[in-house]
Structure formats: structure tokens, C-alpha cells
PDB file of N, CA and C in Angstrom:
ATOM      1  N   UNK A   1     -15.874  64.843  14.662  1.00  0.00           N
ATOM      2  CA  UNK A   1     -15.020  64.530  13.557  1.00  0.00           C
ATOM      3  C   UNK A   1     -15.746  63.581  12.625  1.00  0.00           C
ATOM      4  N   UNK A   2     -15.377  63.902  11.428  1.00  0.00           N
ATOM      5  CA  UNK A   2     -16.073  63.138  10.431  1.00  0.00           C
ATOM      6  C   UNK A   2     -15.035  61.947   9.670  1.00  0.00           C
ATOM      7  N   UNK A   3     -15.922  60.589   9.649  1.00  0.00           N
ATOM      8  CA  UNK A   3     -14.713  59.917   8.720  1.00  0.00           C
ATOM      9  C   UNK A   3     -15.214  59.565   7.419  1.00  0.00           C
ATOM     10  N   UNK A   4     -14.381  59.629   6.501  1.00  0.00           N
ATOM     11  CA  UNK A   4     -14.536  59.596   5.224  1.00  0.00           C
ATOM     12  C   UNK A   4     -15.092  58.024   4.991  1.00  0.00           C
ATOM     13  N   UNK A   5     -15.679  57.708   3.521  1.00  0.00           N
ATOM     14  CA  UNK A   5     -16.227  56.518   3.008  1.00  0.00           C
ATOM     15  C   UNK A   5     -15.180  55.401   3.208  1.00  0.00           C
ATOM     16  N   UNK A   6     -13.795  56.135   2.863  1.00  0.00           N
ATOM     17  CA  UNK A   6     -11.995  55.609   2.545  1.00  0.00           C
ATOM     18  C   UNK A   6     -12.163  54.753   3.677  1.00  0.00           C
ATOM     19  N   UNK A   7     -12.202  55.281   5.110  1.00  0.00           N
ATOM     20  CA  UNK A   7     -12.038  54.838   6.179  1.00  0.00           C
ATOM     21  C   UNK A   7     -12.793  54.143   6.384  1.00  0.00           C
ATOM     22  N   UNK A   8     -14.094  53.902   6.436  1.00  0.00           N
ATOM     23  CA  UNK A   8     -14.961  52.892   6.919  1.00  0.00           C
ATOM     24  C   UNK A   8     -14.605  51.526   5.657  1.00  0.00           C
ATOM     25  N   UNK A   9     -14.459  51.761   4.592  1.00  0.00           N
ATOM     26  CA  UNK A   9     -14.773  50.447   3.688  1.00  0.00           C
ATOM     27  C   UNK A   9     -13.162  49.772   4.108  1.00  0.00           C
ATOM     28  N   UNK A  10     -11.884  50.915   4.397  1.00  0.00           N
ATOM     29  CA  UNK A  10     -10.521  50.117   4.804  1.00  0.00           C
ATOM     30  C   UNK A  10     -10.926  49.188   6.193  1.00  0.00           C
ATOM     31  N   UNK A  11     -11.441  49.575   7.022  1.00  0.00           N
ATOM     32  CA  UNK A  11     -11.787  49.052   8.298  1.00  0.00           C
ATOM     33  C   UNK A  11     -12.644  47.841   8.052  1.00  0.00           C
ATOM     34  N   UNK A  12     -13.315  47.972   7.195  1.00  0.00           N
ATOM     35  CA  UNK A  12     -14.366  46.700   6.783  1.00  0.00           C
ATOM     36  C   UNK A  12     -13.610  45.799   6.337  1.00  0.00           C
ATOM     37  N   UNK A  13     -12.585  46.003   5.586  1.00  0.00           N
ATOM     38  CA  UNK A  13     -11.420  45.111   4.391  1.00  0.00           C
ATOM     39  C   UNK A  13     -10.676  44.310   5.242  1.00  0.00           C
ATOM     40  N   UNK A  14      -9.891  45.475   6.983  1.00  0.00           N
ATOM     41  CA  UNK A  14      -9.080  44.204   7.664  1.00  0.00           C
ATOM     42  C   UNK A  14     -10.138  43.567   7.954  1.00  0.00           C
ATOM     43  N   UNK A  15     -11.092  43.704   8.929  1.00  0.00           N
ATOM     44  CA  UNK A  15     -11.942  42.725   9.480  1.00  0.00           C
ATOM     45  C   UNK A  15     -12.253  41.593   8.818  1.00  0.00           C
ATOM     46  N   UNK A  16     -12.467  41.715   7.619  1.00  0.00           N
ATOM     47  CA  UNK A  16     -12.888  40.960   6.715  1.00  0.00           C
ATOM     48  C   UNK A  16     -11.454  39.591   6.686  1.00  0.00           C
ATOM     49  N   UNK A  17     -10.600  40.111   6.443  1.00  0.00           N
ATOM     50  CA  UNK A  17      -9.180  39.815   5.777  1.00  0.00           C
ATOM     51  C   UNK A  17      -9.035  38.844   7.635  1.00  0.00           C
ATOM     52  N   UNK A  18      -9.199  39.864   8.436  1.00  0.00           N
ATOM     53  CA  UNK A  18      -9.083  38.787   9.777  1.00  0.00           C
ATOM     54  C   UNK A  18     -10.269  37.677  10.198  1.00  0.00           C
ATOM     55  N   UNK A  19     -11.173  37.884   9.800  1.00  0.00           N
ATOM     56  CA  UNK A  19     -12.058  36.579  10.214  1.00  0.00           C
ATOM     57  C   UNK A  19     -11.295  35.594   9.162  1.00  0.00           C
ATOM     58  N   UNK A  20     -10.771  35.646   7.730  1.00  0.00           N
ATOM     59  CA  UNK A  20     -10.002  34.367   7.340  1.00  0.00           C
ATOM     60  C   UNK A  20      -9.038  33.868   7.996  1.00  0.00           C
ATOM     61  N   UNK A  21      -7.962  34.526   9.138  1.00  0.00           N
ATOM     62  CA  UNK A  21      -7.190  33.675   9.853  1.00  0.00           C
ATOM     63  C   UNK A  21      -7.388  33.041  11.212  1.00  0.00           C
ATOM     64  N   UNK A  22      -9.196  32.634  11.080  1.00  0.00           N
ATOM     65  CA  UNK A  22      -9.472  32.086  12.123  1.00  0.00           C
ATOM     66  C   UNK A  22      -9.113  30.378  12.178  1.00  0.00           C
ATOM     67  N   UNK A  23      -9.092  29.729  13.056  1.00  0.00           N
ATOM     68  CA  UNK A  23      -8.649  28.141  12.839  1.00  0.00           C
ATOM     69  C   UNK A  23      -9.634  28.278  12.327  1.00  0.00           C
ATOM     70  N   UNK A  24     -10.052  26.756  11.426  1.00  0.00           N
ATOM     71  CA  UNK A  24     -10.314  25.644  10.518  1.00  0.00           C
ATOM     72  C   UNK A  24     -10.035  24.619  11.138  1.00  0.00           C
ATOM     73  N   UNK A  25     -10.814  23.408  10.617  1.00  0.00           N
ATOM     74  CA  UNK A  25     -11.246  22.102  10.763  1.00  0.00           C
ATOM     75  C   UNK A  25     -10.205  21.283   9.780  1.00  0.00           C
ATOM     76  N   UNK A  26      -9.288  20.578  10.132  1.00  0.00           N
ATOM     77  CA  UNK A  26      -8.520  19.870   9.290  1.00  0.00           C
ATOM     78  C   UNK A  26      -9.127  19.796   7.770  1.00  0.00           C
ATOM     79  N   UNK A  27      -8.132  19.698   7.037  1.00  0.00           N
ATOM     80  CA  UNK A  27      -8.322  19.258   5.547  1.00  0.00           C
ATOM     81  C   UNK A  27      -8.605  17.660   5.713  1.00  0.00           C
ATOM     82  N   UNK A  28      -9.576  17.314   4.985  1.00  0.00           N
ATOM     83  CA  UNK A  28      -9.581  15.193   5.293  1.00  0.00           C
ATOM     84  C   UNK A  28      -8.638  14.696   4.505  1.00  0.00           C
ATOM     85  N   UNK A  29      -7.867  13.967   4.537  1.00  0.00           N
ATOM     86  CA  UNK A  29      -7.029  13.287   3.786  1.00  0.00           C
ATOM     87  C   UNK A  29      -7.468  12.618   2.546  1.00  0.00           C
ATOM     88  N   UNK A  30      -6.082  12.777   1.664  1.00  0.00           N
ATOM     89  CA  UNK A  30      -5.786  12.560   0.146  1.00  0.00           C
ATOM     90  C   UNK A  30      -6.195  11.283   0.132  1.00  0.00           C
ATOM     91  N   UNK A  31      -6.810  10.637  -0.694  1.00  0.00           N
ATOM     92  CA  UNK A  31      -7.433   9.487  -0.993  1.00  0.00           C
ATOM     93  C   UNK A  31      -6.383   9.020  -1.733  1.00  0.00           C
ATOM     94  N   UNK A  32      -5.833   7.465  -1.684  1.00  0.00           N
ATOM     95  CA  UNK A  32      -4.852   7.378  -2.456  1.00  0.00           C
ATOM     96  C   UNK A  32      -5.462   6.537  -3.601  1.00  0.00           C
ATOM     97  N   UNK A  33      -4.771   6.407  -4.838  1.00  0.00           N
ATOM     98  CA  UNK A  33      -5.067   5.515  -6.160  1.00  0.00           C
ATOM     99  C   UNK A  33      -3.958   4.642  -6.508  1.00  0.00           C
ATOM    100  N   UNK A  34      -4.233   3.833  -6.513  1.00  0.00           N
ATOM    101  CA  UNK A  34      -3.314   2.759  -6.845  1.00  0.00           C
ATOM    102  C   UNK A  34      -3.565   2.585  -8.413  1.00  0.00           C
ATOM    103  N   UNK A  35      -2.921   2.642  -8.899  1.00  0.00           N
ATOM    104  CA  UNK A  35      -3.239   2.345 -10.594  1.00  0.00           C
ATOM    105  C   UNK A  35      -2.217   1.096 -11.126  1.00  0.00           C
ATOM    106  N   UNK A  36      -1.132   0.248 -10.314  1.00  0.00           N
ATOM    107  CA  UNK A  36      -0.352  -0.852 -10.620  1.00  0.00           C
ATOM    108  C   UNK A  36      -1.262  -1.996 -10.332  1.00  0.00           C
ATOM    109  N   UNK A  37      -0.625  -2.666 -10.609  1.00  0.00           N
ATOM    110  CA  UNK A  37      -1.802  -4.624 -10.483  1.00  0.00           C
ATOM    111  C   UNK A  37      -0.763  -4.674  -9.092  1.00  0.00           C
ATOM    112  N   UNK A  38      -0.791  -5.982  -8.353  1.00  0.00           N
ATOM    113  CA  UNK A  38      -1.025  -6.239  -6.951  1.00  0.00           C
ATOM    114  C   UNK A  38       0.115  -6.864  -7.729  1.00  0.00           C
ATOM    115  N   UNK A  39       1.119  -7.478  -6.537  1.00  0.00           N
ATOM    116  CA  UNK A  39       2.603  -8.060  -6.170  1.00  0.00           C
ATOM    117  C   UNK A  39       1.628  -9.598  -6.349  1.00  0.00           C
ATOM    118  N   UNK A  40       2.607 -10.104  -7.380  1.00  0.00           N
ATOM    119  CA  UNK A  40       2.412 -11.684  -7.738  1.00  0.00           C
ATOM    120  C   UNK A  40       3.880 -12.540  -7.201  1.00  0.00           C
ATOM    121  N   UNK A  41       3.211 -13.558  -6.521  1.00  0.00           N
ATOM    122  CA  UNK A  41       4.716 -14.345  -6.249  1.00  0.00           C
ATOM    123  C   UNK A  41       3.981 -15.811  -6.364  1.00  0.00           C
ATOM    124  N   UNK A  42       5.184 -16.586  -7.276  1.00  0.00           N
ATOM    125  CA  UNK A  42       5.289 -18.141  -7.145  1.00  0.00           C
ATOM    126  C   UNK A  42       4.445 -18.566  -6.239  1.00  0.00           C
ATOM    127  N   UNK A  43       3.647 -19.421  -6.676  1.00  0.00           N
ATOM    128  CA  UNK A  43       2.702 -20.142  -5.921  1.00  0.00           C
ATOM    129  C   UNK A  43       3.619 -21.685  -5.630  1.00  0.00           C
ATOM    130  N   UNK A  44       3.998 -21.788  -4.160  1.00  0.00           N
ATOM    131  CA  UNK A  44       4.392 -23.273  -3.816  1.00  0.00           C
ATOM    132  C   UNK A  44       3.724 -23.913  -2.887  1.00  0.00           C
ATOM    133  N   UNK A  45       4.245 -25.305  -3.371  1.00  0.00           N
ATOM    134  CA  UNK A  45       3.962 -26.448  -2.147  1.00  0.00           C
ATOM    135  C   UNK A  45       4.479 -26.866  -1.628  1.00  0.00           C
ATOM    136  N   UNK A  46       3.867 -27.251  -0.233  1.00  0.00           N
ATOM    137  CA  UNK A  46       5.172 -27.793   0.569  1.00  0.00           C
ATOM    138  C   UNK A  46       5.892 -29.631   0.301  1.00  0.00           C
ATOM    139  N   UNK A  47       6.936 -29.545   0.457  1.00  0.00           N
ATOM    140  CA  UNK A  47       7.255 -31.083  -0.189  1.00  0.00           C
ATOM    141  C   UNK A  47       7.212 -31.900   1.198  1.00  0.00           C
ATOM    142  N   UNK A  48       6.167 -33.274   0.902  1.00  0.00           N
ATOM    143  CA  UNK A  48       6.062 -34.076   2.159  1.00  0.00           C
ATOM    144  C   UNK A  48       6.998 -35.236   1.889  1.00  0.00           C
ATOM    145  N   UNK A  49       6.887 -35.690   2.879  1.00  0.00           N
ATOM    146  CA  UNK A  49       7.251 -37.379   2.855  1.00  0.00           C
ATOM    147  C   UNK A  49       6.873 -37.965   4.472  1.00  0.00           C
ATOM    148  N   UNK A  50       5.519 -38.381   4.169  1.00  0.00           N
ATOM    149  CA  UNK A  50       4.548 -38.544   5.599  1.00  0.00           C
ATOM    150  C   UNK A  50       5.207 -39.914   6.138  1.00  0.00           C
ATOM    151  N   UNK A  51       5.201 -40.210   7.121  1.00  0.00           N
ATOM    152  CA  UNK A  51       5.841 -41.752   7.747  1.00  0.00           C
ATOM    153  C   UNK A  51       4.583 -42.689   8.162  1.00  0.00           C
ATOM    154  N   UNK A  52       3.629 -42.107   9.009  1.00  0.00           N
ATOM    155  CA  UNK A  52       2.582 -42.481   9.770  1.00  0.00           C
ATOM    156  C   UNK A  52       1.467 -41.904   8.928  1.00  0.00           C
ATOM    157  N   UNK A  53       0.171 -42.062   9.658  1.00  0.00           N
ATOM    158  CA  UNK A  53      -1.130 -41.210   9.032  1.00  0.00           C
ATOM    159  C   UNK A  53      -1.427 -39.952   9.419  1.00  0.00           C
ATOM    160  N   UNK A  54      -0.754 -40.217  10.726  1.00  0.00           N
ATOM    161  CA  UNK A  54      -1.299 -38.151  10.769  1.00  0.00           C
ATOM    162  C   UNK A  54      -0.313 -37.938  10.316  1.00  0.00           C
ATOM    163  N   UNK A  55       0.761 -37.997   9.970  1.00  0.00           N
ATOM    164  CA  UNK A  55       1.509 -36.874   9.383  1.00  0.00           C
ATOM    165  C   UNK A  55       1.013 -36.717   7.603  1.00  0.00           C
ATOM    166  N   UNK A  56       0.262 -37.901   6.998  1.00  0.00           N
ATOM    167  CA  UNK A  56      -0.231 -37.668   6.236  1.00  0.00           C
ATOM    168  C   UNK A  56      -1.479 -37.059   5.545  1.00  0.00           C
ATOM    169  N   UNK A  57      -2.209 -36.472   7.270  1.00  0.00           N
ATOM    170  CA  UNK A  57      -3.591 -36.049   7.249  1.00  0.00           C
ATOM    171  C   UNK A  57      -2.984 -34.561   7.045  1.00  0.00           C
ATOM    172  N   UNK A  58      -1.878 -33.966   8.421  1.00  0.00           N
ATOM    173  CA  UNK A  58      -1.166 -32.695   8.126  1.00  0.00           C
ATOM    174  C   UNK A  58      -0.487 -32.182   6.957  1.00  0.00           C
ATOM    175  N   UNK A  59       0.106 -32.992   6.311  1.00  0.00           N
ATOM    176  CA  UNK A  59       0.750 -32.545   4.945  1.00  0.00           C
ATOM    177  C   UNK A  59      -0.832 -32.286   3.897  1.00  0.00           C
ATOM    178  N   UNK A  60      -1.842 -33.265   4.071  1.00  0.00           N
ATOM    179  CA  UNK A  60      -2.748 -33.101   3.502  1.00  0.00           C
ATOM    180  C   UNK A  60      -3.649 -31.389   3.465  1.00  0.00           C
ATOM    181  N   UNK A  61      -3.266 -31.193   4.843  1.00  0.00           N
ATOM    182  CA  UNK A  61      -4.040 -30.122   4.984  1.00  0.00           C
ATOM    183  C   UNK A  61      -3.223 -29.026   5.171  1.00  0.00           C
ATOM    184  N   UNK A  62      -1.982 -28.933   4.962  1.00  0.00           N
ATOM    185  CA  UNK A  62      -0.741 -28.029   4.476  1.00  0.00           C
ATOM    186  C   UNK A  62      -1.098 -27.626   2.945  1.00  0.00           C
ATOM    187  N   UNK A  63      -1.010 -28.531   2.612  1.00  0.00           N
ATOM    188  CA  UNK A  63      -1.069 -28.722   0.628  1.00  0.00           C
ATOM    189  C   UNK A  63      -2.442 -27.982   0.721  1.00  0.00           C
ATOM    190  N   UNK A  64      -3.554 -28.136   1.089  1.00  0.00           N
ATOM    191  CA  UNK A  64      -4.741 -27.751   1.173  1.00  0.00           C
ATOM    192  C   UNK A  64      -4.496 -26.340   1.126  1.00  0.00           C
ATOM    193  N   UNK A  65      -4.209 -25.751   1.929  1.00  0.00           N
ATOM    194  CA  UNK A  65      -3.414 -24.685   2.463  1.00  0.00           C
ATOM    195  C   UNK A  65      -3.084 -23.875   1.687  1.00  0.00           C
ATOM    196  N   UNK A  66      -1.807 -24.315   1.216  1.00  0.00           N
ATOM    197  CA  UNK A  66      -0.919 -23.425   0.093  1.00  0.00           C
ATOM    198  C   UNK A  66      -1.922 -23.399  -1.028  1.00  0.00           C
ATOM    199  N   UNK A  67      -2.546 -24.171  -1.860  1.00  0.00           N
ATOM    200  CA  UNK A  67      -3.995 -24.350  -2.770  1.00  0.00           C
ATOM    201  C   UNK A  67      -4.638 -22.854  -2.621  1.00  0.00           C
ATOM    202  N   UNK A  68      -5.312 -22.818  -1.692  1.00  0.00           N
ATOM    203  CA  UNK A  68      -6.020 -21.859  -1.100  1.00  0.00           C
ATOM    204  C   UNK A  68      -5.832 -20.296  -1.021  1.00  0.00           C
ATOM    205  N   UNK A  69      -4.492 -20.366  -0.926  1.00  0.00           N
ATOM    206  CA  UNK A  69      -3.494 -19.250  -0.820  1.00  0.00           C
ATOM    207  C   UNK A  69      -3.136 -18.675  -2.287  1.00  0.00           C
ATOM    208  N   UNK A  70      -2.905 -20.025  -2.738  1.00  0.00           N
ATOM    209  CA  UNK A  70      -2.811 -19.722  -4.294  1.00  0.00           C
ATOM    210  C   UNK A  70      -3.786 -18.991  -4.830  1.00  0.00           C
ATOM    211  N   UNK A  71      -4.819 -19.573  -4.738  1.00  0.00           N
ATOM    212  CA  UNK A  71      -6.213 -18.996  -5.672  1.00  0.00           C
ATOM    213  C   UNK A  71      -6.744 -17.805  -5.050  1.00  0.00           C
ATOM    214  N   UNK A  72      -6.069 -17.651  -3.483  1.00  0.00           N
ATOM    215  CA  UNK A  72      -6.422 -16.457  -3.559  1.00  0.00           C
ATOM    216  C   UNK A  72      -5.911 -15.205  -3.560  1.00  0.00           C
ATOM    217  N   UNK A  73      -4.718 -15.528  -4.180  1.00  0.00           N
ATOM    218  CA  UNK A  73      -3.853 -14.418  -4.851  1.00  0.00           C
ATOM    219  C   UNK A  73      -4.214 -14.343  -6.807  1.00  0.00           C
ATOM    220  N   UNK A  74      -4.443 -15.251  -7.335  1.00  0.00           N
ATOM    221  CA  UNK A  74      -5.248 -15.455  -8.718  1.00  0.00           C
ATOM    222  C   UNK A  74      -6.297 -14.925  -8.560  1.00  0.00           C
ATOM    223  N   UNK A  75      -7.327 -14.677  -7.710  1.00  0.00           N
ATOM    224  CA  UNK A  75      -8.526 -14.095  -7.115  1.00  0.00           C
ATOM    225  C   UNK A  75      -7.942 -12.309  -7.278  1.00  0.00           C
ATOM    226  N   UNK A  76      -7.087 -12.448  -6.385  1.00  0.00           N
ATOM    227  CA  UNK A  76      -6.879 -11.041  -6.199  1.00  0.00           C
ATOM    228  C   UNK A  76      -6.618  -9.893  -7.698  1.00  0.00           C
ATOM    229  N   UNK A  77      -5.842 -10.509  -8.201  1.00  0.00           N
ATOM    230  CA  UNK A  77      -5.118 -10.410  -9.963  1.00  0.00           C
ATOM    231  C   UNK A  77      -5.995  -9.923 -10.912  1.00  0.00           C
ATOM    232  N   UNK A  78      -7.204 -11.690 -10.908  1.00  0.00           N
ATOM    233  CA  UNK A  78      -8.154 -10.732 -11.367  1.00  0.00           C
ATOM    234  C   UNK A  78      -9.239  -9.962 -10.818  1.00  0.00           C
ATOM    235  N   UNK A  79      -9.616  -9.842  -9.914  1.00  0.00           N
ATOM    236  CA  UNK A  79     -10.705  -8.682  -9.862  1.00  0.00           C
ATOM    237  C   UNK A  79      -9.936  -7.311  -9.834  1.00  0.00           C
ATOM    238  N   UNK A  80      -8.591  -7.692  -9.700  1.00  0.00           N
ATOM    239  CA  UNK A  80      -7.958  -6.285  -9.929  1.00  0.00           C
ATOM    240  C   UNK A  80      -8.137  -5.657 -11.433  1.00  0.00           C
ATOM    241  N   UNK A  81      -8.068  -6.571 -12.316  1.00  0.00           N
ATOM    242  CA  UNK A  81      -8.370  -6.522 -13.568  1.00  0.00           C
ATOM    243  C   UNK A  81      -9.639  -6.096 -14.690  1.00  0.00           C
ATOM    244  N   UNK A  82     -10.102  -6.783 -13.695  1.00  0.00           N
ATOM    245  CA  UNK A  82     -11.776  -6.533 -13.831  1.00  0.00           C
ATOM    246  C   UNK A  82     -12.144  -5.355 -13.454  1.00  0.00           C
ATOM    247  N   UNK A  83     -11.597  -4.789 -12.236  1.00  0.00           N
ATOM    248  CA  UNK A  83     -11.757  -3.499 -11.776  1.00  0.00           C
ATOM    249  C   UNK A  83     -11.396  -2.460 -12.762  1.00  0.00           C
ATOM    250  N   UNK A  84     -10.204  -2.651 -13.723  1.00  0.00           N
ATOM    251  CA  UNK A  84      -9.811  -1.727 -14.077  1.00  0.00           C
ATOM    252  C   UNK A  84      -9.925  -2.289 -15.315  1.00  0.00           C
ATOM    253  N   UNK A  85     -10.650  -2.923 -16.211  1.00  0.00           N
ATOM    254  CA  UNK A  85     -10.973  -3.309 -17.436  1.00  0.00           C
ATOM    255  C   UNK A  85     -10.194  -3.728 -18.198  1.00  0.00           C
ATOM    256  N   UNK A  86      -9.164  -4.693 -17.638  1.00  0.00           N
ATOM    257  CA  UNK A  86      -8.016  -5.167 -18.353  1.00  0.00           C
ATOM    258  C   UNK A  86      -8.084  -7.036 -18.760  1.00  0.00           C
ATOM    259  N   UNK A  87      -9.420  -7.619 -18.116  1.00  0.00           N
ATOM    260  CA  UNK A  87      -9.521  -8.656 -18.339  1.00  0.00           C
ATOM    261  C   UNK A  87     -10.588  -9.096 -19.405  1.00  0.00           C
ATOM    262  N   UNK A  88     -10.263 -10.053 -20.108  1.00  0.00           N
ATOM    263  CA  UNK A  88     -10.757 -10.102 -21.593  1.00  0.00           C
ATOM    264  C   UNK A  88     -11.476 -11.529 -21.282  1.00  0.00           C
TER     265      UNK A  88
END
């Protein structure tokens, strides 16, 4: 029996069509973009009223503290800025 051209190139087409529903290797994940500036909140201090000296060395280095915290949320603000060419 003879088979026509029809038949061999249809037979080629599933095969073809079935090696695409072989597994795959995960897709890598969506990279995300943030395009808003970063969450700003009130910068405070803590309120002392030292009695002795260490409690005035600790409030010292509380206050130190919150300072620190501060600037490095002002830190954060701008290089966010900088990043995205908004600082002049």
C-alpha cells in the first residue's frame, strides 16, 4: 500500500504539534517596579527627664538613636530620588 505526500506531512504536523506539550522549566518570575517614593513618617524623639547619670547616658543614647533613624529614612527619600531623577 502506498501513502500519499497528505499523509506523511499530516503525521509530521501531530508530532510536531506534540513535542510542544512536553513539560517546561518554570517561567522566572515578574520582576516588580516600584515607581512611588518610599512611606515617610514623622521623625520623633523620645522625651527624657533623667534623675541620676545613667539614666542620662541612656536617654543620651536613645536620642542618638531616633537621630539615626531619622537620617536614615532622609537617606532613603533621597537616593530614591536620585534614582529616579527627581532631585534637583
Amino acid at each position: 500500500m502506498k501513502t500519499s505526500n497528505f499523509a506523511n506531512g499530516l503525521t509530521s504536523l501531530c508530532l510536531t504539534l506534540l513535542a510542544g506539550c512536553a513539560s517546561a522549566p518554570p517561567s522566572p518570575a515578574p520582576t516588580l517596579i516600584v515607581s512611588g517614593c518610599p512611606v515617610v513618617v514623622p521623625c520623633r524623639l523620645p522625651s527624657t527627664a533623667p534623675a541620676r547619670n545613667g539614666q542620662l547616658l541612656t536617654d543620651l543614647e536613645r536620642t542618638e538613636l531616633a537621630w539615626a533613624e531619622c537620617a536614615a529614612q532622609v537617606d532613603r527619600v533621597y537616593q530614591h530620588q536620585v534614582t529616579h531623577e527627581q532631585a534637583r
